[in-house]
Protein backbone atom coordinates (compact mmCIF):
# COMPACT_ATOMS: atom_id res chain seq x y z
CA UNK A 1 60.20 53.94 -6.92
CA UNK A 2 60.89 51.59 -10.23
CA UNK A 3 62.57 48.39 -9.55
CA UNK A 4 64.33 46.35 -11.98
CA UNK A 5 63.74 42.47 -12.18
CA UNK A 6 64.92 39.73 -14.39
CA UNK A 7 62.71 37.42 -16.40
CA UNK A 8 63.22 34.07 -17.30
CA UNK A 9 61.04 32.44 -20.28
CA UNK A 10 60.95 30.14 -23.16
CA UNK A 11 59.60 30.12 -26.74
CA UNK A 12 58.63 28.85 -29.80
CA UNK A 13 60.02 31.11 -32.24
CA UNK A 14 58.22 29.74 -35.50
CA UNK A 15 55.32 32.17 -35.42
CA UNK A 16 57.56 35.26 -34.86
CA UNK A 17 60.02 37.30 -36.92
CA UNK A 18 62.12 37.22 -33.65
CA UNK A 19 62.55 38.66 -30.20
CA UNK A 20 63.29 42.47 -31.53
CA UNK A 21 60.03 44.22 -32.47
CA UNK A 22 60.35 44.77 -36.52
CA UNK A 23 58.20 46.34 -39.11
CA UNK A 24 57.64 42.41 -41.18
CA UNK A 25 55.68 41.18 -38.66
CA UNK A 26 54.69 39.88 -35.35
CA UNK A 27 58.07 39.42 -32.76
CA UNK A 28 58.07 38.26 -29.31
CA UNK A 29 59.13 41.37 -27.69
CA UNK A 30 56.11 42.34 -28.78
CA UNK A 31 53.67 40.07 -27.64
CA UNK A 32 55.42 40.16 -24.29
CA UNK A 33 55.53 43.74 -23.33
CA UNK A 34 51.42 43.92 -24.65
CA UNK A 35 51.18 41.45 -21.73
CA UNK A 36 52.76 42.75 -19.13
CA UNK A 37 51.25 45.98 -19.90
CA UNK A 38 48.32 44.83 -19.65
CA UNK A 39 48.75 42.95 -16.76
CA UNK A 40 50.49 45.88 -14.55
CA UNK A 41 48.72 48.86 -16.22
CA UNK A 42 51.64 50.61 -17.23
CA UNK A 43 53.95 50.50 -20.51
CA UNK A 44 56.46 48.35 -19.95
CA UNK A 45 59.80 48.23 -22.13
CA UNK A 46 61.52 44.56 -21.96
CA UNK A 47 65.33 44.25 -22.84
CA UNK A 48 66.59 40.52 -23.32
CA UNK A 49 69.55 39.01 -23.45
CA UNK A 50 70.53 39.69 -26.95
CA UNK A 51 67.95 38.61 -30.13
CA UNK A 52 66.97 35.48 -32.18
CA UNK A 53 66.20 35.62 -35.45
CA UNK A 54 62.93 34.74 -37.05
CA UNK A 55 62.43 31.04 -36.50
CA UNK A 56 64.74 30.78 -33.53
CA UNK A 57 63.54 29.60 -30.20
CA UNK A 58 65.00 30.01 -26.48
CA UNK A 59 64.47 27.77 -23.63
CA UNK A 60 65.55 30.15 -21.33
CA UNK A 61 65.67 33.33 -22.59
CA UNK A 62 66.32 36.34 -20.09
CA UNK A 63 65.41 39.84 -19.85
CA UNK A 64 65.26 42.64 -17.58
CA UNK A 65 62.19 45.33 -16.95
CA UNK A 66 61.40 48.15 -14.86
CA UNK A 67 58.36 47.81 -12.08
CA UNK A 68 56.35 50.49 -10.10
CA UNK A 69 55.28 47.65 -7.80
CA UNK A 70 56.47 44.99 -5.60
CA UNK A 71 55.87 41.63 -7.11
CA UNK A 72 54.42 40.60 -3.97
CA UNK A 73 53.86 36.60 -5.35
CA UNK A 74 56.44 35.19 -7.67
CA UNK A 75 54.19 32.30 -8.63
CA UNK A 76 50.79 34.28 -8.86
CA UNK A 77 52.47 37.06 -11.35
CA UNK A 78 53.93 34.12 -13.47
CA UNK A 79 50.54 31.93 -13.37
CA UNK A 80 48.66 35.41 -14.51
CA UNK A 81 51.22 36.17 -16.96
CA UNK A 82 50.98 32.83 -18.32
CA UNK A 83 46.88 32.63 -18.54
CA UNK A 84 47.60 35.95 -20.61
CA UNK A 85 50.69 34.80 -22.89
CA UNK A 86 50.30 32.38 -26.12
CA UNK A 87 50.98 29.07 -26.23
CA UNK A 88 53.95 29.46 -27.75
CA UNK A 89 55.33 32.03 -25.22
CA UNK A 90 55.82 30.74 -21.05
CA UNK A 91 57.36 32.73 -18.28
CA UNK A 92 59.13 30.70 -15.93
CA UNK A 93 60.03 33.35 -13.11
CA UNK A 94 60.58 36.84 -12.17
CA UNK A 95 63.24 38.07 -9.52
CA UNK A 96 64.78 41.52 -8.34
CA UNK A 97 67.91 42.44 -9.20
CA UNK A 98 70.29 45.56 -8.59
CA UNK A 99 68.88 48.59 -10.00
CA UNK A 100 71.72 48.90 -12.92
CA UNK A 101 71.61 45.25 -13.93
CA UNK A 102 71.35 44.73 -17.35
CA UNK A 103 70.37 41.66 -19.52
CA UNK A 104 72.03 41.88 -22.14
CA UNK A 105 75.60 44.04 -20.98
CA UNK A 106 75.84 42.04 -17.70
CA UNK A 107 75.43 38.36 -19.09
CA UNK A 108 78.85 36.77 -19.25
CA UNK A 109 78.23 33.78 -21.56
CA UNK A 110 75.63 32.15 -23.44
CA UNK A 111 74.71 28.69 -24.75
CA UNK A 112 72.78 27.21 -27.93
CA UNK A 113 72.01 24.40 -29.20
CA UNK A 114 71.46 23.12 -33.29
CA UNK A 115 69.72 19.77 -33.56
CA UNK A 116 70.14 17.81 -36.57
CA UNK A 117 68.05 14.93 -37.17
CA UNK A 118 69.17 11.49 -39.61
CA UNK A 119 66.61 9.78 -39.76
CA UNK A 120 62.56 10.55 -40.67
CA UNK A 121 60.96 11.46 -37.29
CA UNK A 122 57.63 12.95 -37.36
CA UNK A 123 57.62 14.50 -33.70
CA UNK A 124 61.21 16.74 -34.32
CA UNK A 125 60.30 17.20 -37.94
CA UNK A 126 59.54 20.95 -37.13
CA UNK A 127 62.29 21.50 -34.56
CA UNK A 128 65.45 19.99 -36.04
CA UNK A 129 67.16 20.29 -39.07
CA UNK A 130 67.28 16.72 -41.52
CA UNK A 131 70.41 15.57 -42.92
CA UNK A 132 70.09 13.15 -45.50
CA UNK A 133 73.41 12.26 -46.03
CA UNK A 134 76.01 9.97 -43.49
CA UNK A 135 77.99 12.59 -41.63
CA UNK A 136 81.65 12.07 -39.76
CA UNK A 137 81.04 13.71 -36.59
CA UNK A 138 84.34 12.92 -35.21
CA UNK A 139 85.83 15.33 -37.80
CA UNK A 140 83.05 18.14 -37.07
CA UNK A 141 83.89 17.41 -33.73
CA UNK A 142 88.09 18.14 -34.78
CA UNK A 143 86.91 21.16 -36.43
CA UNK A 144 84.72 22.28 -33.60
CA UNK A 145 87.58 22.34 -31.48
CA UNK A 146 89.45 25.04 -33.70
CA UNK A 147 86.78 27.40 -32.52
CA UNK A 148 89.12 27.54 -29.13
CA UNK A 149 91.65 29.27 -30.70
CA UNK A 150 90.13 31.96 -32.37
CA UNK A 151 88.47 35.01 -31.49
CA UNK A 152 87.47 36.94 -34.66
CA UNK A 153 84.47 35.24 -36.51
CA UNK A 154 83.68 37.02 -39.19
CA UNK A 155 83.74 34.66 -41.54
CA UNK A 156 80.50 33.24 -39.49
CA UNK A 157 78.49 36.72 -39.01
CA UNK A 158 75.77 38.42 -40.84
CA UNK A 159 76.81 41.39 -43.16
CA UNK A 160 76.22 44.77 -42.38
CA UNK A 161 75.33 44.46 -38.74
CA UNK A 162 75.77 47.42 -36.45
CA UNK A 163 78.21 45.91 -34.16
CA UNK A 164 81.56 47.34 -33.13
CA UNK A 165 83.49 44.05 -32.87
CA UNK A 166 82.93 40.68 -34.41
CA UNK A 167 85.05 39.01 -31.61
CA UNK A 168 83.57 36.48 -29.51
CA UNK A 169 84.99 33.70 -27.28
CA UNK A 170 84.29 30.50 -27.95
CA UNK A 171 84.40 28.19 -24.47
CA UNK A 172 82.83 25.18 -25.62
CA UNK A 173 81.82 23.72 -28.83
CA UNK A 174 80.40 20.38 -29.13
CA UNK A 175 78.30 17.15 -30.84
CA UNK A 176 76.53 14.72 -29.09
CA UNK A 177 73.80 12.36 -29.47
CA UNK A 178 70.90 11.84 -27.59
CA UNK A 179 69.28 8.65 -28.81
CA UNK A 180 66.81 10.62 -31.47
CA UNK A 181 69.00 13.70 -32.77
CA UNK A 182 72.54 15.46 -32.94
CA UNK A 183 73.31 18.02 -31.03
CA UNK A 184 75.47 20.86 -31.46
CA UNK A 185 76.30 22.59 -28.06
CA UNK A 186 78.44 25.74 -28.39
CA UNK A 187 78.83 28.25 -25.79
CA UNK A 188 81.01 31.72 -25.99
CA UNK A 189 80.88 35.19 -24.04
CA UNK A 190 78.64 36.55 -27.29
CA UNK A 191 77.48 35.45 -30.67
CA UNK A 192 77.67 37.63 -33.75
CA UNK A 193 74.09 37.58 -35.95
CA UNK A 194 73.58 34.26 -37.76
CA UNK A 195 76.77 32.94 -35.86
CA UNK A 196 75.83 29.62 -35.02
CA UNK A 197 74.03 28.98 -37.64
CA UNK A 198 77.24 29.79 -40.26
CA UNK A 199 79.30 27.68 -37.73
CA UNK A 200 76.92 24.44 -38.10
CA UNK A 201 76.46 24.47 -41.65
CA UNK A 202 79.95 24.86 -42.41
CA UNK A 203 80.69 21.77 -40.21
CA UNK A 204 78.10 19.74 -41.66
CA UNK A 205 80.60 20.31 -45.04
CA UNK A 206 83.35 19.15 -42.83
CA UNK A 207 81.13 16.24 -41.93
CA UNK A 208 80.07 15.15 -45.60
CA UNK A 209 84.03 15.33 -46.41
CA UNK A 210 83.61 18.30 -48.40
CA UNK A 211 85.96 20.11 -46.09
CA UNK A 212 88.94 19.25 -44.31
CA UNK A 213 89.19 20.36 -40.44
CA UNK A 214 92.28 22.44 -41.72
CA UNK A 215 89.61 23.76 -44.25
CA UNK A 216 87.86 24.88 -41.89
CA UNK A 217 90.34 27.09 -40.19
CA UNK A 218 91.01 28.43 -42.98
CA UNK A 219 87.42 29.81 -43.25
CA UNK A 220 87.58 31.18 -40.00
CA UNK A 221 91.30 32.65 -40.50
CA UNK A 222 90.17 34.28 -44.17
CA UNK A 223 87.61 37.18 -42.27
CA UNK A 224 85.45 36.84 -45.09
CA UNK A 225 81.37 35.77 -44.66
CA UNK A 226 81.18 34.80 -48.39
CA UNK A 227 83.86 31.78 -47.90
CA UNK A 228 81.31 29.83 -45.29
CA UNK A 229 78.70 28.13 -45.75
CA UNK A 230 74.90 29.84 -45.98
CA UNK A 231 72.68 29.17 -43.02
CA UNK A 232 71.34 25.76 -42.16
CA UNK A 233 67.36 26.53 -41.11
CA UNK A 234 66.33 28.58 -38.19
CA UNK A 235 63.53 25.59 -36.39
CA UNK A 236 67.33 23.58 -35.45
CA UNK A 237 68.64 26.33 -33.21
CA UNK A 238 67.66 27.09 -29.52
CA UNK A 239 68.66 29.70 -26.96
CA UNK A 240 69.40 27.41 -24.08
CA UNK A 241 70.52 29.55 -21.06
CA UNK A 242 72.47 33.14 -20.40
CA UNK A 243 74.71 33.29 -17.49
CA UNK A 244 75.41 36.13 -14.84
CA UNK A 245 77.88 36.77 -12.42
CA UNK A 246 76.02 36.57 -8.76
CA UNK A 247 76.70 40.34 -7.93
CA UNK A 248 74.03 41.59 -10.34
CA UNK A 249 71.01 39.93 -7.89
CA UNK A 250 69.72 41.26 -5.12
CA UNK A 251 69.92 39.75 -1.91
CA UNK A 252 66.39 38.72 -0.94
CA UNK A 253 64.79 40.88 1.42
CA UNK A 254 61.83 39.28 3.84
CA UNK A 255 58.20 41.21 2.94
């Protein structure tokens, strides 16, 4: 009998058009079911948390899949996956779970971060965004707090998606500084395609006083994608962790 178990991983996202397998090119999803395939000898079908777009990467991206057999060694299946999986790709651990858990319609908030870079840095140069001008980030930070009251973000979603609802709820939404970069730390129950990505560059006008914070709630209050900014670039933003109510794992059971 099939049992269901959560994965945990990370990746680099540069090299892939995404998690969700697409016609343009190479995605994760499917480098990652080619390798557990290969290593279980069976098709496997992964579902994750939600998807990144091309560019995007996830620190700890999750995902559930269907087994014939007992992982009988956590860390032997992930070394074996990981001797098997790019460089760019790294499970970090597999565990059972309640047959009907699901990844994506189970997780009950997520977190990303954008990183912004201000100054010439060789090492992040690939992996955060560069803003040449000064910024106020106390104001981004009075706009960021708007978020709170607000549930429909259109204004901050890709057109044309196939979603039913473009409501989300925002529970934190944040910039901070870490000695090198800026960091943008927003977490909500879901995120509409492109969301965070509209959010932060429509901040960043708050920030170069292009905006007022009042502005800015106007941008979210006016429903309408073509009144926020574009899209700041896709290396900035990073999946940083889903979250689960405890009821969805299975208690563990002594082989």
């Amino acid at each position: 009998m099939k049992k269901r178990y959560f994965i945990y991983f990370s990746y680099n996202g540069a090299a892939y058009v995404g998690w969700q397998m697409q016609h343009n090119g190479i995605s994760v999803q499917e480098v990652m079911q080619k390798a557990f395939s290969t290593v279980l000898r069976h098709d496997v079908e992964i579902t994750a948390a939600g998807r990144t777009d091309s560019g995007v990467h996830a620190r700890n991206m999750v995902a559930h899949l269907d087994l014939e057999n007992d992982i009988l060694s956590e860390t032997d299946f992930v070394n074996k996956m990981n001797s098997l999986l790019p460089q760019d790709i790294a499970l970090h651990k597999i565990i059972e779970v309640k047959p009907d858990a699901h990844a994506r319609f189970d997780a009950v908030s997520r977190r990303y971060e954008y990183h912004l870079i201000v100054e010439k840095n060789v090492f992040l140069k690939d992996f955060a965004m560069r803003i040449f001008q000064p910024l106020d980030f106390n104001a981004m930070n009075m706009a960021a707090e708007t978020l709170y009251e607000y549930t429909d973000f259109t204004s901050f979603s890709k057109l044309h998606t196939d979603v039913f609802t473009n409501n989300c709820k925002v529970s934190f939404a944040e910039w901070t500084f870490d000695s090198e970069k800026w960091i943008f730390t927003i977490e909500a129950d879901r995120f509409l395609r492109n969301m965070v990505r509209a959010i932060v560059v429509t901040l960043i006008e708050v920030g170069r006083g292009k905006m007022t914070v009042d502005d800015f709630r106007k941008v979210i209050e006016a429903k309408n994608r073509n009144v926020a900014g574009a899209s700041v670039p896709a290396k900035g933003l990073y999946l940083m962790e889903v979250k689960y109510p405890a009821e969805v794992f299975q208690p563990k059971i002594n082989r």
